[in-house]
N, C-alpha and C. Protein backbone atom coordinates (compact mmCIF):
# COMPACT_ATOMS: atom_id res chain seq x y z
N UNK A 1 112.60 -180.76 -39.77
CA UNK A 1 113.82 -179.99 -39.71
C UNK A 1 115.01 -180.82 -40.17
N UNK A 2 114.96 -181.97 -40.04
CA UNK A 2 116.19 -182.96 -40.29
C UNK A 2 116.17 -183.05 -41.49
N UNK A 3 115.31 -182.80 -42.12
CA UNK A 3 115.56 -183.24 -43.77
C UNK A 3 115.54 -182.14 -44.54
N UNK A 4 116.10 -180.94 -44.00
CA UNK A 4 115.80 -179.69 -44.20
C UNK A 4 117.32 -179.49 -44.58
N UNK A 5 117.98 -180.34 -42.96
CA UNK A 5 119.13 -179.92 -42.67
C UNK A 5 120.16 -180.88 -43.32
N UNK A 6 119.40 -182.55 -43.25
CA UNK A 6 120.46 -183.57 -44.16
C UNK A 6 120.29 -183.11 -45.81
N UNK A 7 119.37 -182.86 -46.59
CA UNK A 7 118.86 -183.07 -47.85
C UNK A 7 119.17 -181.29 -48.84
N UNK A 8 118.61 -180.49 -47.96
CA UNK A 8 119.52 -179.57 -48.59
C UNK A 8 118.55 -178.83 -49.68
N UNK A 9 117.52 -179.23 -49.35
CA UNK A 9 116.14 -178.49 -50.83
C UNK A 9 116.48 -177.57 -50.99
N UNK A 10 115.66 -176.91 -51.94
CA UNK A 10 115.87 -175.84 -53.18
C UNK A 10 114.57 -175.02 -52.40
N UNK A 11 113.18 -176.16 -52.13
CA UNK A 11 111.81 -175.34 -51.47
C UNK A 11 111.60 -176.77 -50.66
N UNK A 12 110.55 -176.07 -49.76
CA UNK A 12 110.16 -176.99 -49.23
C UNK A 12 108.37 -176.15 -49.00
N UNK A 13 107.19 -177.40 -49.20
CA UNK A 13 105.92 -177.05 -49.17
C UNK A 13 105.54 -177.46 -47.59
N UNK A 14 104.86 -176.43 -47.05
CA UNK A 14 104.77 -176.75 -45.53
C UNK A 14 102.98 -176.69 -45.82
N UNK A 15 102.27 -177.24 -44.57
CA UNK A 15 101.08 -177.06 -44.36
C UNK A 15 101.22 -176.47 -43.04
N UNK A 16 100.16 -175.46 -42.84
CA UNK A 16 100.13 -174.08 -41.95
C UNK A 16 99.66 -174.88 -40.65
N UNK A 17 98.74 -175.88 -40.83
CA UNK A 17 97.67 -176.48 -39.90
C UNK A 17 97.94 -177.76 -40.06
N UNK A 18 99.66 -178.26 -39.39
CA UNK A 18 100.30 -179.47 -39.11
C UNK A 18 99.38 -180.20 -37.49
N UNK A 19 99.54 -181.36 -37.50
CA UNK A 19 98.68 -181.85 -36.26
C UNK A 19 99.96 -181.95 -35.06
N UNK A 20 101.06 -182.44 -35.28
CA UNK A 20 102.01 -181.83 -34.31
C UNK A 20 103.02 -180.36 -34.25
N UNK A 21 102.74 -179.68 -35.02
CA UNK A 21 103.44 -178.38 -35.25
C UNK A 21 103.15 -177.90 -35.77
N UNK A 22 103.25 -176.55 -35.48
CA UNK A 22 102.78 -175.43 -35.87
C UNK A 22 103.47 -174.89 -37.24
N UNK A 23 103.18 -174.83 -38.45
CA UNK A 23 103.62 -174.85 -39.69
C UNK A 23 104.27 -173.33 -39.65
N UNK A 24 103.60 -172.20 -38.99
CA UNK A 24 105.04 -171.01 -39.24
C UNK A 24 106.11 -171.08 -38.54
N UNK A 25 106.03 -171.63 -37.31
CA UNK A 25 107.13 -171.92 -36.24
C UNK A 25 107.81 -172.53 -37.16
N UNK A 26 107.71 -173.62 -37.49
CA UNK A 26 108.31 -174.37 -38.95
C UNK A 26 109.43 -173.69 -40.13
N UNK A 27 108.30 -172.59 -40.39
CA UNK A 27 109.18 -171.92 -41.41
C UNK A 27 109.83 -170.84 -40.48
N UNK A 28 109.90 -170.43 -39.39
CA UNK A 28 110.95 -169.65 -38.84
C UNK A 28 112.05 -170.66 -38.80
N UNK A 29 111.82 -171.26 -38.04
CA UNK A 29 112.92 -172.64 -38.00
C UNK A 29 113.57 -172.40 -39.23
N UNK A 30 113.00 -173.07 -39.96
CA UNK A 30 113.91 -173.39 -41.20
C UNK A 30 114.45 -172.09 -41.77
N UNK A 31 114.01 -171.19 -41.65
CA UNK A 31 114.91 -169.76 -41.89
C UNK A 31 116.02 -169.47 -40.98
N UNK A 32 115.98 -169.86 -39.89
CA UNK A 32 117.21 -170.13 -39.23
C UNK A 32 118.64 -170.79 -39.80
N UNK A 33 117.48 -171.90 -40.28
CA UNK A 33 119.52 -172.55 -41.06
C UNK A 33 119.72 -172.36 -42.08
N UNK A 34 118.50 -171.51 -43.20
CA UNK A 34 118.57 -171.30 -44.62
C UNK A 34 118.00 -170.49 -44.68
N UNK A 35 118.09 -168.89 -45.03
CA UNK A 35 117.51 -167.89 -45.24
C UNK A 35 117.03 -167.97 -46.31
N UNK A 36 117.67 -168.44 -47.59
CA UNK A 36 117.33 -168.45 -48.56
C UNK A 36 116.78 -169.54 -49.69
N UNK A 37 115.97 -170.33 -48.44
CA UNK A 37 115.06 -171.36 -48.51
C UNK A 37 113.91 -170.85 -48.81
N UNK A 38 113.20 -171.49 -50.31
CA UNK A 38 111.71 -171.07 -50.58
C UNK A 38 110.70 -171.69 -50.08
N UNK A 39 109.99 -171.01 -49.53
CA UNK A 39 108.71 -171.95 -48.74
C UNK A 39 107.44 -171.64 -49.48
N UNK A 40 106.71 -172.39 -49.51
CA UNK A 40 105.06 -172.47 -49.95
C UNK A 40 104.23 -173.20 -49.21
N UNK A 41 103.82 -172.25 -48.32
CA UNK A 41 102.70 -172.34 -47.12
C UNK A 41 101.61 -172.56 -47.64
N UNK A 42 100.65 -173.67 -47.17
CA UNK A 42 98.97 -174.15 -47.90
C UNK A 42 99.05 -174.53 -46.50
N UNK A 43 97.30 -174.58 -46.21
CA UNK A 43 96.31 -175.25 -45.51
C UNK A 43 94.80 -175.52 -46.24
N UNK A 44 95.18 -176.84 -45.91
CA UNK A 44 93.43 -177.63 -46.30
C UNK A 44 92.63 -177.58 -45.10
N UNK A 45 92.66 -176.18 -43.98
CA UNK A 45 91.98 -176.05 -42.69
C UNK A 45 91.46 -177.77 -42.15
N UNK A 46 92.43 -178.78 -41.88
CA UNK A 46 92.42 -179.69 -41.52
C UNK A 46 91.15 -180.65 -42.33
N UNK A 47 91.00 -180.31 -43.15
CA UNK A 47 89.75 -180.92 -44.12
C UNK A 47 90.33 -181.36 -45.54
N UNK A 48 89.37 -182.38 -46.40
CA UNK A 48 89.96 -182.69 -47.34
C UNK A 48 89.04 -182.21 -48.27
C-alpha cells in the first residue's frame, strides 16, 4: 500500500495468492486511494 501511495503508478501487478495478504483485499485497498488505478491480478496457485 505504501508504494501505491508514495510512488504514484500508472498499474500495479498483484498476485491473488500473496503469503501475507490476501491479493483482492489488496486491490480493494488500493481502489480506495485510486479508483483509477489499473490492476493485473495473476496467480501461480502458490507453485512455480
Amino acid at each position: 500500500m505504501r508504494i501505491v501511495e508514495d510512488w504514484s503508478p500508472d498499474a500495479v501487478l498483484v498476485d491473488i495468492l500473496m503469503p501475507d495478504r490476501d491479493g483482492l483485499n489488496f486491490i480493494m485497498d488500493t481502489r480506495h486511494l485510486r479508483d483509477s488505478l489499473r490492476v493485473i491480478a495473476m496467480s501461480g496457485g502458490g507453485r512455480l
